[in-house]
C-alpha atoms as a PDB file:
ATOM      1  CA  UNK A   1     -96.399 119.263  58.154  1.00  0.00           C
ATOM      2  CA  UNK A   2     -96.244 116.997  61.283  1.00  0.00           C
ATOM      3  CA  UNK A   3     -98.066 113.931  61.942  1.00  0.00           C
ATOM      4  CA  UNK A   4     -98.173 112.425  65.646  1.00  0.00           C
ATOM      5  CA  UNK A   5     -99.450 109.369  66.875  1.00  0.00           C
ATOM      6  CA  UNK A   6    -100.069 108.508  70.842  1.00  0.00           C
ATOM      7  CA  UNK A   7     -99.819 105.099  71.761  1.00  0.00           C
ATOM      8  CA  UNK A   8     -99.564 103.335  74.987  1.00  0.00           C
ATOM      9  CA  UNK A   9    -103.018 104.249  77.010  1.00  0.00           C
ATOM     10  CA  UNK A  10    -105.205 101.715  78.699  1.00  0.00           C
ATOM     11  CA  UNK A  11    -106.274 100.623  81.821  1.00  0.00           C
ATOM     12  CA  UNK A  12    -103.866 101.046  85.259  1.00  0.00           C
ATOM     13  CA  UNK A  13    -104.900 100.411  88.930  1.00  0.00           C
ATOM     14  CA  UNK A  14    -104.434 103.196  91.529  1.00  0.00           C
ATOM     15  CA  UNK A  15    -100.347 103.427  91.728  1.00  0.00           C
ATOM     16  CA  UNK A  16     -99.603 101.681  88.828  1.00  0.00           C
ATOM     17  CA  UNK A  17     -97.543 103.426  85.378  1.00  0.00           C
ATOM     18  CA  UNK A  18     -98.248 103.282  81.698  1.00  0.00           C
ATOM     19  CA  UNK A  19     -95.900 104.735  79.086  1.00  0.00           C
ATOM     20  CA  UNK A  20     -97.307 106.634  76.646  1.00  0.00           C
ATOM     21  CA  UNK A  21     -95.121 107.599  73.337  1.00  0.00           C
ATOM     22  CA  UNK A  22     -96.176 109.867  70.520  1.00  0.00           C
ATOM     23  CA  UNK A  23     -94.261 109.082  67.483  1.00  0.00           C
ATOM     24  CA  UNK A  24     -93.962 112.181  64.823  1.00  0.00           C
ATOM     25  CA  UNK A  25     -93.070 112.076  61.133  1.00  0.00           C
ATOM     26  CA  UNK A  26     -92.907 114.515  58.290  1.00  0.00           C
ATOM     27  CA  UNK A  27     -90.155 116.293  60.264  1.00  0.00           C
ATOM     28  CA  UNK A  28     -87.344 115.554  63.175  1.00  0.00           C
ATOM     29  CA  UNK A  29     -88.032 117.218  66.468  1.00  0.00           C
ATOM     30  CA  UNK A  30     -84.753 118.581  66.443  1.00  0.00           C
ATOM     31  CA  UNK A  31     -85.452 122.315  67.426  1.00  0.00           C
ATOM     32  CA  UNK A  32     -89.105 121.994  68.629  1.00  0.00           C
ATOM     33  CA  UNK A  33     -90.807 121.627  71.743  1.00  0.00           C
ATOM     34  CA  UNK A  34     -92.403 118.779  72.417  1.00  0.00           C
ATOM     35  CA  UNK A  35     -95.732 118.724  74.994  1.00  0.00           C
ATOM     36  CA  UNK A  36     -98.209 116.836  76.630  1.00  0.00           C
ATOM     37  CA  UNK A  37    -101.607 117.771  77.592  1.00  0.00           C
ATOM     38  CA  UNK A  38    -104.654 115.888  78.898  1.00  0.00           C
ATOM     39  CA  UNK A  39    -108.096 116.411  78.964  1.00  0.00           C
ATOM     40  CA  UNK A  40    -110.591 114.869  81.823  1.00  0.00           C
ATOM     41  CA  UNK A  41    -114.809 114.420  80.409  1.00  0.00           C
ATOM     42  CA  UNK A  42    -116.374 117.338  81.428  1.00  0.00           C
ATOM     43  CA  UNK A  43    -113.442 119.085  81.513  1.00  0.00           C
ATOM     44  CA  UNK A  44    -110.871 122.017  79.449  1.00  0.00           C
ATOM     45  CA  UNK A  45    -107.366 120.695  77.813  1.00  0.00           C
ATOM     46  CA  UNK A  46    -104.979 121.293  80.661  1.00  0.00           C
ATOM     47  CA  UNK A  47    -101.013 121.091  80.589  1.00  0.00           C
ATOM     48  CA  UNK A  48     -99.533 117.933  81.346  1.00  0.00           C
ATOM     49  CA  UNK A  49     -95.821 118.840  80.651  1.00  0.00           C
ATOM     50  CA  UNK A  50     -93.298 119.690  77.986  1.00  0.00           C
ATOM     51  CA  UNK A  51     -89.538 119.256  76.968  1.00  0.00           C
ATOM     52  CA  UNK A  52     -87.754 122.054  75.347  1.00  0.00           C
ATOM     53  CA  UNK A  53     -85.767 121.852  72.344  1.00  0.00           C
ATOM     54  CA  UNK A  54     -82.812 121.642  74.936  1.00  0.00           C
ATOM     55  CA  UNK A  55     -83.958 118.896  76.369  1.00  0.00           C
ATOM     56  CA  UNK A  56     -85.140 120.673  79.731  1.00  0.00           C
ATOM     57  CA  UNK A  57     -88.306 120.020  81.011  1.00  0.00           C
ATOM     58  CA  UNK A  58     -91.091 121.719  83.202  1.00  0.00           C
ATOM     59  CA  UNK A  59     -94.322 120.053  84.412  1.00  0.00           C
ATOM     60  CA  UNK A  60     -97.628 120.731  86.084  1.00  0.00           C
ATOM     61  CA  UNK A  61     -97.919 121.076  89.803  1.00  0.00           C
ATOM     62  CA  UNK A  62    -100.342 117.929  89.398  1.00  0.00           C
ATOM     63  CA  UNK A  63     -97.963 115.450  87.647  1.00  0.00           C
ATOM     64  CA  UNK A  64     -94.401 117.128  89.139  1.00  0.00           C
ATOM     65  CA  UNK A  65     -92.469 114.068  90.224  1.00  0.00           C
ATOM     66  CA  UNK A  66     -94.614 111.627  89.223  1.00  0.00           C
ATOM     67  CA  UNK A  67     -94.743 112.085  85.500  1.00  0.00           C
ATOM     68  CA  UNK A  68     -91.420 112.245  83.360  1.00  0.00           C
ATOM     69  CA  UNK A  69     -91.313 113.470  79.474  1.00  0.00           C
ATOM     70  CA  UNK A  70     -88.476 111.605  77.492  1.00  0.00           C
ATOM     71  CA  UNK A  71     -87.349 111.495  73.487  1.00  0.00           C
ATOM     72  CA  UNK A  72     -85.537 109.188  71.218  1.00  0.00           C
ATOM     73  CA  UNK A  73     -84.367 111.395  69.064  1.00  0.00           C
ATOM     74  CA  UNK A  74     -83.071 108.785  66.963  1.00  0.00           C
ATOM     75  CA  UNK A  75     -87.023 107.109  66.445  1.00  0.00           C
ATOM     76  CA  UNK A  76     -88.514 110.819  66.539  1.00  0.00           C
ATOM     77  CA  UNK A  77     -90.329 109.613  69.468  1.00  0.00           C
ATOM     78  CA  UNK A  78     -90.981 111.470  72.897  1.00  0.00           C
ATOM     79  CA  UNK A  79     -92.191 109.372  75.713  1.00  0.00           C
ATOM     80  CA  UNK A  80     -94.509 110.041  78.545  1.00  0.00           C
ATOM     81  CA  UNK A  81     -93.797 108.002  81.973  1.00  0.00           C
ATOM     82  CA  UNK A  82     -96.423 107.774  84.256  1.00  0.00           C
ATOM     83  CA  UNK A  83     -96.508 106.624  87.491  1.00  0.00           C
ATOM     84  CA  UNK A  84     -98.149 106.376  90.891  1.00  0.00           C
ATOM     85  CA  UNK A  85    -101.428 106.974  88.935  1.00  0.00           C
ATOM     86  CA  UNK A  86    -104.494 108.455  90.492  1.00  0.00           C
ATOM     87  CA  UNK A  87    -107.629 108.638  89.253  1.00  0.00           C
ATOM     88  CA  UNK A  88    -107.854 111.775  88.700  1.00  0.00           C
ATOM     89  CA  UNK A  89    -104.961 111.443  86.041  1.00  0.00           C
ATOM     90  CA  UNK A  90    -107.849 109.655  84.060  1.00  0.00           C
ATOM     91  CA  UNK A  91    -108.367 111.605  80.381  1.00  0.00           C
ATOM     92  CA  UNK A  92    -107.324 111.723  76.902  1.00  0.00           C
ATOM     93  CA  UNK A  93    -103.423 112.230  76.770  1.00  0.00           C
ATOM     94  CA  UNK A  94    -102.647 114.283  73.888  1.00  0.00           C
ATOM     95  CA  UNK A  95     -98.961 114.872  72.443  1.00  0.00           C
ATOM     96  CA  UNK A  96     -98.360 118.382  70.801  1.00  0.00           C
ATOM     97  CA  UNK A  97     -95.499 119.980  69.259  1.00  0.00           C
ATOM     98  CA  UNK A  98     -94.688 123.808  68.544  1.00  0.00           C
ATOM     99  CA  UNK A  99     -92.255 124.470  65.613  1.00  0.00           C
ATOM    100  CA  UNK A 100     -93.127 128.445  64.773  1.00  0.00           C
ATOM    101  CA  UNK A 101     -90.530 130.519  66.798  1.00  0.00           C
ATOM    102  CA  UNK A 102     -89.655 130.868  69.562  1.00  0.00           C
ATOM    103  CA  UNK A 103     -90.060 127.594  70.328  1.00  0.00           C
ATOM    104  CA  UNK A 104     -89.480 127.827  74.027  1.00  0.00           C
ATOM    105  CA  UNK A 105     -91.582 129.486  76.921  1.00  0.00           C
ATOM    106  CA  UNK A 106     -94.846 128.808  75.421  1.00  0.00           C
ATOM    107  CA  UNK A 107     -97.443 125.904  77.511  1.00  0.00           C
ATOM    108  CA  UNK A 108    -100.769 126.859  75.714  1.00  0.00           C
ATOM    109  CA  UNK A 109    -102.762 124.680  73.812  1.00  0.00           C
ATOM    110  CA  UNK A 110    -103.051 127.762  71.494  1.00  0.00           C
ATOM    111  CA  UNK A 111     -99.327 128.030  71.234  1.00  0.00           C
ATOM    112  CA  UNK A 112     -99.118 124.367  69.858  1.00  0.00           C
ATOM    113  CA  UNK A 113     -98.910 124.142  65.620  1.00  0.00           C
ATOM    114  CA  UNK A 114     -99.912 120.424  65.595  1.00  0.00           C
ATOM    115  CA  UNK A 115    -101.889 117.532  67.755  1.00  0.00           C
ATOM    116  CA  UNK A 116    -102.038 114.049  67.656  1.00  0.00           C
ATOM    117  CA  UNK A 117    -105.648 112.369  67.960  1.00  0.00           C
ATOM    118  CA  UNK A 118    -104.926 111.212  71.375  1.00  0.00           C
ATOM    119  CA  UNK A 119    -104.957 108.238  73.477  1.00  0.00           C
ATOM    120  CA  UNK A 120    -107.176 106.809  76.494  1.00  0.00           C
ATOM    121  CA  UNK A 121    -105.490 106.722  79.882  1.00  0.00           C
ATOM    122  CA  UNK A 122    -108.275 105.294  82.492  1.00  0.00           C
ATOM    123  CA  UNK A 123    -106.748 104.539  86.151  1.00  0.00           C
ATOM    124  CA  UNK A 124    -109.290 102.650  88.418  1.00  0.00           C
ATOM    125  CA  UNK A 125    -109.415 102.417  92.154  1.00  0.00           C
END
């Protein structure tokens, strides 16, 4: 079993950059993938971005070069960077991790094993 917090959301102008973490326990996140998804009111859970068990990463289109996924392994702890916010990043930021095999090549919210509650990202113009 694997417990994961968010932390980190709040309030950023147009342009600005939060850091969001998502602390896990009951297990290291040695050999899992770690991901982050996001959902908008209104709207379905869409892919954010992940980081492989190898440490390699892959994003979506939306975020690519503005968003940047990050662990500690040592704190169990995988980061979220965020920056030049739009408005339209505005959601609930949810961390997920997959553990079942094979960990890699899978960006579904299905293909996810656990979820933290989330955490409020708002970015005003």
């Amino acid at each position: 079993q694997v417990q994961l917090e968010e932390s980190g959301g709040g309030v950023a102008q147009t342009g600005g950059s939060l850091r969001l973490s998502c602390a896990a326990s009951g297990r290291t996140l040695s050999g899992t993938a770690m991901a982050w998804f996001r959902q908008a009111p209104g709207k379905e859970r869409e892919f954010v971005g992940i980081r492989w068990s190898g440490g390699s990463t892959i994003y979506a289109a939306s975020v690519k070069g503005r968003f940047t996924i990050s662990a500690d392994t040592a704190k169990n702890t995988v980061y979220l960077q965020m920056n030049s916010l739009a408005v339209e990043d505005t959601a609930v930021y949810y961390c997920a991790v997959r553990t079942r095999r094979p960990v890699a090549g899978v960006i579904t919210p299905d293909g996810m094993d656990y979820w933290g509650k989330g955490t409020l990202v708002t970015v005003s113009s």
